[in-house]
PDB file of N, CA and C in Angstrom:
ATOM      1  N   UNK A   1     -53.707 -79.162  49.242  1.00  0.00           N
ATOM      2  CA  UNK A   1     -53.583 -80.413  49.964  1.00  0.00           C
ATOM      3  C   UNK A   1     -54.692 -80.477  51.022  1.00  0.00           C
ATOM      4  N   UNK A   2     -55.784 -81.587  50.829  1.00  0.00           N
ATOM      5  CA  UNK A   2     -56.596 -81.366  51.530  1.00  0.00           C
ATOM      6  C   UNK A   2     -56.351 -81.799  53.736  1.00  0.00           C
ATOM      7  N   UNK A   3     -57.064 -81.163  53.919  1.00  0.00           N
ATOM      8  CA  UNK A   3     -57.249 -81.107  55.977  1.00  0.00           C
ATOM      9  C   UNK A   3     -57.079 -82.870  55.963  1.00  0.00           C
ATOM     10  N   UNK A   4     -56.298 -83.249  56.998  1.00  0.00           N
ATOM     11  CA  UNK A   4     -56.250 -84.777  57.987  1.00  0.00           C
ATOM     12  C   UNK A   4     -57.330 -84.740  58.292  1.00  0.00           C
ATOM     13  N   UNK A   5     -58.077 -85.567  58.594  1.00  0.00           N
ATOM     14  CA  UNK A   5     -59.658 -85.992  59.132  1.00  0.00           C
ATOM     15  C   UNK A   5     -59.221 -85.986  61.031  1.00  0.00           C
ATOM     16  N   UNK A   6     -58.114 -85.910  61.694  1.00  0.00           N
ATOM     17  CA  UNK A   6     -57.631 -85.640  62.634  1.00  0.00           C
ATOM     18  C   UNK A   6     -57.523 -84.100  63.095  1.00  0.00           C
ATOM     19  N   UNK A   7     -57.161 -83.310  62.097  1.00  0.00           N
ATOM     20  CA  UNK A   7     -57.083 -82.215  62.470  1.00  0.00           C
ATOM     21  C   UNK A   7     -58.255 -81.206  62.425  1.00  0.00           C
ATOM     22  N   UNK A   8     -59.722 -81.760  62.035  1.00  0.00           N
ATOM     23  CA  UNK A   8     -61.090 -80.992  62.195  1.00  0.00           C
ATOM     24  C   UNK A   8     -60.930 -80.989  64.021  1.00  0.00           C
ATOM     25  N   UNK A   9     -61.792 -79.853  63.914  1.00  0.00           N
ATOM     26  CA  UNK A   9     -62.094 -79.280  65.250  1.00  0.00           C
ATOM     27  C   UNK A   9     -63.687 -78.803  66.142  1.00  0.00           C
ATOM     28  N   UNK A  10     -63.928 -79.319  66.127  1.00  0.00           N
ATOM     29  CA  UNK A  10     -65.697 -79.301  66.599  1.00  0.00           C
ATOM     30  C   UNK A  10     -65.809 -77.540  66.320  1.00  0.00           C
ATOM     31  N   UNK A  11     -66.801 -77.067  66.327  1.00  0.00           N
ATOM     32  CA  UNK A  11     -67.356 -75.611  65.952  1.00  0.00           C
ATOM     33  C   UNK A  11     -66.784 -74.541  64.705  1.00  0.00           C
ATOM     34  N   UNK A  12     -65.659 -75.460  64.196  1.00  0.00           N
ATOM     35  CA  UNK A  12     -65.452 -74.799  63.303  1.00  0.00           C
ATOM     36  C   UNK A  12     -66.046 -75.606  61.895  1.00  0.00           C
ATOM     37  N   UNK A  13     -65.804 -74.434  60.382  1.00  0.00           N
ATOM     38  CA  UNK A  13     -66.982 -74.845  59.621  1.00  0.00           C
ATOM     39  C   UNK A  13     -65.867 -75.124  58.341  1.00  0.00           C
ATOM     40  N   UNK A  14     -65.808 -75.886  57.401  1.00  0.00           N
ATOM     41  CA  UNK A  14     -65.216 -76.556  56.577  1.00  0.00           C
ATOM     42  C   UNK A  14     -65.518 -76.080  55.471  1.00  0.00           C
ATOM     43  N   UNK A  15     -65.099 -76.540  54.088  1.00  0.00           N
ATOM     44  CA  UNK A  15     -65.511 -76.995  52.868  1.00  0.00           C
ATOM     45  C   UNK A  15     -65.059 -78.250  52.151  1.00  0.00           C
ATOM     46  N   UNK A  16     -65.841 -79.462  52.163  1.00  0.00           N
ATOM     47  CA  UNK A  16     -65.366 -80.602  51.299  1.00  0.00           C
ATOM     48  C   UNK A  16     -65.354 -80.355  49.675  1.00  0.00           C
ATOM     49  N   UNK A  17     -65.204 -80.399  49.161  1.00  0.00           N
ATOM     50  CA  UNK A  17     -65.473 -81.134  47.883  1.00  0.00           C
ATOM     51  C   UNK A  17     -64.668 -82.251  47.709  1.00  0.00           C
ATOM     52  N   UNK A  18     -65.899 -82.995  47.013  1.00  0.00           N
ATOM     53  CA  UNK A  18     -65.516 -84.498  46.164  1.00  0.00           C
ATOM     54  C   UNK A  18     -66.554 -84.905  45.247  1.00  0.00           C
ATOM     55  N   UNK A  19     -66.255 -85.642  44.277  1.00  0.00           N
ATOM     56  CA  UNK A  19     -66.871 -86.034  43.341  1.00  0.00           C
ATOM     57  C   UNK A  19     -67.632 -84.982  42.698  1.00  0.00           C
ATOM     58  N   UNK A  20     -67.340 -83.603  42.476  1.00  0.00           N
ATOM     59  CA  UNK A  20     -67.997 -82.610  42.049  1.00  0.00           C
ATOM     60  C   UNK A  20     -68.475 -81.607  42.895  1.00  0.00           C
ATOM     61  N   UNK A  21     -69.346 -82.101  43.764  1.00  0.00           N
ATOM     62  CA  UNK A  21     -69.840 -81.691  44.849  1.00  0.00           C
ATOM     63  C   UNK A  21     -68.921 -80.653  46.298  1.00  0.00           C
ATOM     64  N   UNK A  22     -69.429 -79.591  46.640  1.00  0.00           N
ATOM     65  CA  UNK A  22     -68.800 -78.850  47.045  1.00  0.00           C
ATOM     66  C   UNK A  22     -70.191 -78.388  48.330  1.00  0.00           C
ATOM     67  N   UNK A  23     -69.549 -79.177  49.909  1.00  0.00           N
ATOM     68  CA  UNK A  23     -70.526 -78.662  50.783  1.00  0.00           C
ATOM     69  C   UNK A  23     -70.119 -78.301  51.692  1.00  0.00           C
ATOM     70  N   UNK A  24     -70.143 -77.415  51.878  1.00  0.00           N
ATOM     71  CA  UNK A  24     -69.921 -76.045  53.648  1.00  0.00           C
ATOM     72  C   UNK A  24     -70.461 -76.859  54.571  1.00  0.00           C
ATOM     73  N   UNK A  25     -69.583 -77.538  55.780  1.00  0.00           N
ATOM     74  CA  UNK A  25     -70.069 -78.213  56.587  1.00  0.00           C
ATOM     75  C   UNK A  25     -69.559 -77.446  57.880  1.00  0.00           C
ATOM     76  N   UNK A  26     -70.861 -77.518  59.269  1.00  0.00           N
ATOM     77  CA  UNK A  26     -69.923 -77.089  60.706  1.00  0.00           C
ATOM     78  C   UNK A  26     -70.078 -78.495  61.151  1.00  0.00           C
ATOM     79  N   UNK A  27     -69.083 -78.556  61.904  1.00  0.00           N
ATOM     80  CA  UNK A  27     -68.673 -79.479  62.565  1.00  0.00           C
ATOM     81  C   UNK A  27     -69.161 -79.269  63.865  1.00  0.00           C
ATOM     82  N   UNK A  28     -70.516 -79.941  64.611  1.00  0.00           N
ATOM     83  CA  UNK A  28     -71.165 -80.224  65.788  1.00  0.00           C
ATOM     84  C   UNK A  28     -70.510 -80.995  66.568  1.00  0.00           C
ATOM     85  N   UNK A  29     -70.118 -82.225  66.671  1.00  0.00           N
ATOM     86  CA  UNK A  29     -69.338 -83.141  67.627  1.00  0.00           C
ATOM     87  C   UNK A  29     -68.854 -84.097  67.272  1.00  0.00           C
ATOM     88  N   UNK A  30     -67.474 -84.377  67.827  1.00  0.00           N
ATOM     89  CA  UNK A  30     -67.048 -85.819  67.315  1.00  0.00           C
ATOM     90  C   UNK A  30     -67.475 -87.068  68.209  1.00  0.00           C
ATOM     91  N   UNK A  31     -67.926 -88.225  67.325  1.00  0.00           N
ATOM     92  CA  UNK A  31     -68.984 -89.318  67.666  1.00  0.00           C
ATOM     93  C   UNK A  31     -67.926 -90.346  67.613  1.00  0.00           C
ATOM     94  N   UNK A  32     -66.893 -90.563  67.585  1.00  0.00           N
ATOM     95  CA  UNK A  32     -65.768 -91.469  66.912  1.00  0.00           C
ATOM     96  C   UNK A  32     -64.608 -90.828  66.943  1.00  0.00           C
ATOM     97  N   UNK A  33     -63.302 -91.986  66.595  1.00  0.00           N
ATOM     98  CA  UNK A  33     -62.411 -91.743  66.560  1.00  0.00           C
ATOM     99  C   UNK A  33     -61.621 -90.768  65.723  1.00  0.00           C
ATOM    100  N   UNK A  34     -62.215 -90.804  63.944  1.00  0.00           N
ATOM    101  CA  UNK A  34     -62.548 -90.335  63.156  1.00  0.00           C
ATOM    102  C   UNK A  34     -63.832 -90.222  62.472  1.00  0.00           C
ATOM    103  N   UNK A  35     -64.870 -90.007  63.293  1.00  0.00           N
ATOM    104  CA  UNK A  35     -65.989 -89.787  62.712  1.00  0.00           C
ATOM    105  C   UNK A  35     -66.447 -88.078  63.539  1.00  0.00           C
ATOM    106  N   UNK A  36     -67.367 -87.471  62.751  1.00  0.00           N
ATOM    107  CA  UNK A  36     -67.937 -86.262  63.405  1.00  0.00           C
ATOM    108  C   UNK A  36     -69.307 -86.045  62.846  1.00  0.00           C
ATOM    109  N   UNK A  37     -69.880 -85.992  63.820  1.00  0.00           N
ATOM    110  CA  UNK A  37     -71.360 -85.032  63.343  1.00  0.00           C
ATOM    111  C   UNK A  37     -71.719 -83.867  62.321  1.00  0.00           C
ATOM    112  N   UNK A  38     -71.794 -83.908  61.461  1.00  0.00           N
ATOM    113  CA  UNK A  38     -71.852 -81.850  60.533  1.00  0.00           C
ATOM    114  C   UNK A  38     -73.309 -81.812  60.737  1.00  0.00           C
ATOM    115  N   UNK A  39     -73.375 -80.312  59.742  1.00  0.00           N
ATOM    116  CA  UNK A  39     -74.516 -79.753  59.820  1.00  0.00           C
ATOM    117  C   UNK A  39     -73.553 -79.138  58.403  1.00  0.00           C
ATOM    118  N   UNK A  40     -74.272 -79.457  57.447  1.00  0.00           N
ATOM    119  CA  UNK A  40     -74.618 -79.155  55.775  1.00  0.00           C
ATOM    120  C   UNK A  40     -74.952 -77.237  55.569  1.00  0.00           C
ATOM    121  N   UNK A  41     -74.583 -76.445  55.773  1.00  0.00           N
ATOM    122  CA  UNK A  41     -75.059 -74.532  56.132  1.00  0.00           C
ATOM    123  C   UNK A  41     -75.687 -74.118  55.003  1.00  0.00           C
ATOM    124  N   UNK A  42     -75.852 -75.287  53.626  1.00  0.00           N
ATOM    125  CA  UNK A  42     -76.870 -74.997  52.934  1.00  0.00           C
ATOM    126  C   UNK A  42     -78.442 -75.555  52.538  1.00  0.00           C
ATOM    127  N   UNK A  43     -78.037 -77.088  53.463  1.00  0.00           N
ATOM    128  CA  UNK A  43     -79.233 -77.601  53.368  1.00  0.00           C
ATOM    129  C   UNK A  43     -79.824 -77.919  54.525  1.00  0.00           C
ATOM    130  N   UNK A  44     -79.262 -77.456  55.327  1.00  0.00           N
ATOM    131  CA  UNK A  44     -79.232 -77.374  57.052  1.00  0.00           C
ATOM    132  C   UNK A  44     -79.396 -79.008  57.740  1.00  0.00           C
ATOM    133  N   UNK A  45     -78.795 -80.320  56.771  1.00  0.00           N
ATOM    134  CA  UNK A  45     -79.024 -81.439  56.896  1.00  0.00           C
ATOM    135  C   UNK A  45     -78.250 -81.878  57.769  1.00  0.00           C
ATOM    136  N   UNK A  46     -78.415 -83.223  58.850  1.00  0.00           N
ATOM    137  CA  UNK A  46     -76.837 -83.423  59.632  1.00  0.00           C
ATOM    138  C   UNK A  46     -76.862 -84.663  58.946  1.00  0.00           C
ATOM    139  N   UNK A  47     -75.672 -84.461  59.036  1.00  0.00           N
ATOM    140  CA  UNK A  47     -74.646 -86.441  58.602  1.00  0.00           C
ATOM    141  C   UNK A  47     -73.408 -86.287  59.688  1.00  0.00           C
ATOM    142  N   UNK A  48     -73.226 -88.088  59.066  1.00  0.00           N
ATOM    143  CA  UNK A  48     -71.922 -88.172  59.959  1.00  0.00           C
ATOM    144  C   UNK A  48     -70.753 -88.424  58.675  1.00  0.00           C
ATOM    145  N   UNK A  49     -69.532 -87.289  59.203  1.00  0.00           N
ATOM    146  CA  UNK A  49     -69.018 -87.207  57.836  1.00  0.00           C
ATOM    147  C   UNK A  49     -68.711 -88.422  57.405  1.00  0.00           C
ATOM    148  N   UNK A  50     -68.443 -89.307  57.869  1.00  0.00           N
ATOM    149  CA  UNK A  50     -68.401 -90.861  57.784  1.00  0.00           C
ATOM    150  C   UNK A  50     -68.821 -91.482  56.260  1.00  0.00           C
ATOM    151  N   UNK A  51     -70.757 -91.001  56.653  1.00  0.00           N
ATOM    152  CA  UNK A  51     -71.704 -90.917  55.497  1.00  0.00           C
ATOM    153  C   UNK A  51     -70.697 -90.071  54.370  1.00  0.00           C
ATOM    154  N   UNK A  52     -70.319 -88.981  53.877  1.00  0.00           N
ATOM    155  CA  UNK A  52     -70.337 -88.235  52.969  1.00  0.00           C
ATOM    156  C   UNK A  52     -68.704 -88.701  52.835  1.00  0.00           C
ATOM    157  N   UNK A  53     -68.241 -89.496  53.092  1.00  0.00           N
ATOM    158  CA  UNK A  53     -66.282 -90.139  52.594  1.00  0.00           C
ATOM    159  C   UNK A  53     -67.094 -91.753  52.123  1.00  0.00           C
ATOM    160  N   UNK A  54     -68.494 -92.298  52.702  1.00  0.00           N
ATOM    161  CA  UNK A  54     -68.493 -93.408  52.453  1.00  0.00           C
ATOM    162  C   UNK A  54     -67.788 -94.355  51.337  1.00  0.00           C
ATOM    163  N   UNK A  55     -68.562 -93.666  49.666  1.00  0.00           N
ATOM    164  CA  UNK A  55     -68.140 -93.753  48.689  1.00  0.00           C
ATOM    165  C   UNK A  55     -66.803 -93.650  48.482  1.00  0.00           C
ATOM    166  N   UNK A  56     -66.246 -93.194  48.809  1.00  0.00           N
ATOM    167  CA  UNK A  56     -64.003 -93.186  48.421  1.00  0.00           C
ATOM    168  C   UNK A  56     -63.791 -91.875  48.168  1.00  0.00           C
ATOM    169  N   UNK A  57     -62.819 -91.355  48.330  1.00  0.00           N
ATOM    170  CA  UNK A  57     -62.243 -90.101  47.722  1.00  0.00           C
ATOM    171  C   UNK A  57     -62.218 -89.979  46.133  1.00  0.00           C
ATOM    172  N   UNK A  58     -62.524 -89.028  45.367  1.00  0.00           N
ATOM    173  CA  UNK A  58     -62.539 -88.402  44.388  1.00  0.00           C
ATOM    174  C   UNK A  58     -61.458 -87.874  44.020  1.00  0.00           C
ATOM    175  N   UNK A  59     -60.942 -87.551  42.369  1.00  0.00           N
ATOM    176  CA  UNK A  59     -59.832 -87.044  42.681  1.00  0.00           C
ATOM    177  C   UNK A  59     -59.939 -85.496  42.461  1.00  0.00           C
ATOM    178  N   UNK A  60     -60.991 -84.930  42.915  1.00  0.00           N
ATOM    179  CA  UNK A  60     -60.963 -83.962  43.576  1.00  0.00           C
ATOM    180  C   UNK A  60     -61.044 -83.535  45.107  1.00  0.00           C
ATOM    181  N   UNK A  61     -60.882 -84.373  45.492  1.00  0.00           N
ATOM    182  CA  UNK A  61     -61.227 -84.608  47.402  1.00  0.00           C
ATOM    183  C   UNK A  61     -60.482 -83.513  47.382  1.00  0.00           C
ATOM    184  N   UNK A  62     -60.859 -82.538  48.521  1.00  0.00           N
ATOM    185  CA  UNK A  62     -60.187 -81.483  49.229  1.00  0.00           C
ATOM    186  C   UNK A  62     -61.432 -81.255  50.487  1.00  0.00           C
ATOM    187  N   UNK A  63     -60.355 -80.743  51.565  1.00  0.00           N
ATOM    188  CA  UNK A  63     -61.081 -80.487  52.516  1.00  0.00           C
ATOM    189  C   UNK A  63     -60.371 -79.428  53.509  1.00  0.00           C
ATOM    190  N   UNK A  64     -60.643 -78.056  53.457  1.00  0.00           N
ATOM    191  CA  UNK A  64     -60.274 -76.891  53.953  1.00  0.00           C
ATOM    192  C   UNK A  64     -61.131 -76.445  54.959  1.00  0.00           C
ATOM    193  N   UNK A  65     -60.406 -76.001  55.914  1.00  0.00           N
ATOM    194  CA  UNK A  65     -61.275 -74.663  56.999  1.00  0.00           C
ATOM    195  C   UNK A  65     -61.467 -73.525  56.351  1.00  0.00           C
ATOM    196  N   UNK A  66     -62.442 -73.046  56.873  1.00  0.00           N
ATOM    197  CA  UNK A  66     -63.164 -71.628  55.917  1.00  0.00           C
ATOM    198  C   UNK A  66     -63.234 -70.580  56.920  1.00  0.00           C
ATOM    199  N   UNK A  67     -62.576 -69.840  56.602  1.00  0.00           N
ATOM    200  CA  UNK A  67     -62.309 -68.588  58.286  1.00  0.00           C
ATOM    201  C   UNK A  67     -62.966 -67.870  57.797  1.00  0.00           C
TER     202      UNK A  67
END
């Protein structure tokens, strides 16, 4: 069952997948109510996760903390 978009936590580091795609994100700052800043730990890119839900959930959407 994937993470509430409420319950991310600035400095800690994630894993989304959706639509196939599977990206290790840290979470830099929240910019919004539900929006946050990442940093991509393999392509060292930032978005706002905003950008990367734009498209809709997949029905693989999952989104876990990675300890």
């Amino acid at each position: 069952m994937p993470l509430a978009i409420d319950n991310i936590r600035v400095g800690r580091v994630y894993r989304l997948t959706n639509f196939g795609e599977i990206r290790y994100l840290q979470v830099l700052e929240r910019i919004g109510s539900e929006n946050f800043r990442v940093k991509d730990l393999e392509t060292l890119e930032l978005y706002d996760l905003e950008e990367l839900l734009r498209w809709g959930l997949g029905k693989d959407y999952d989104l876990e903390e990675v300890r």
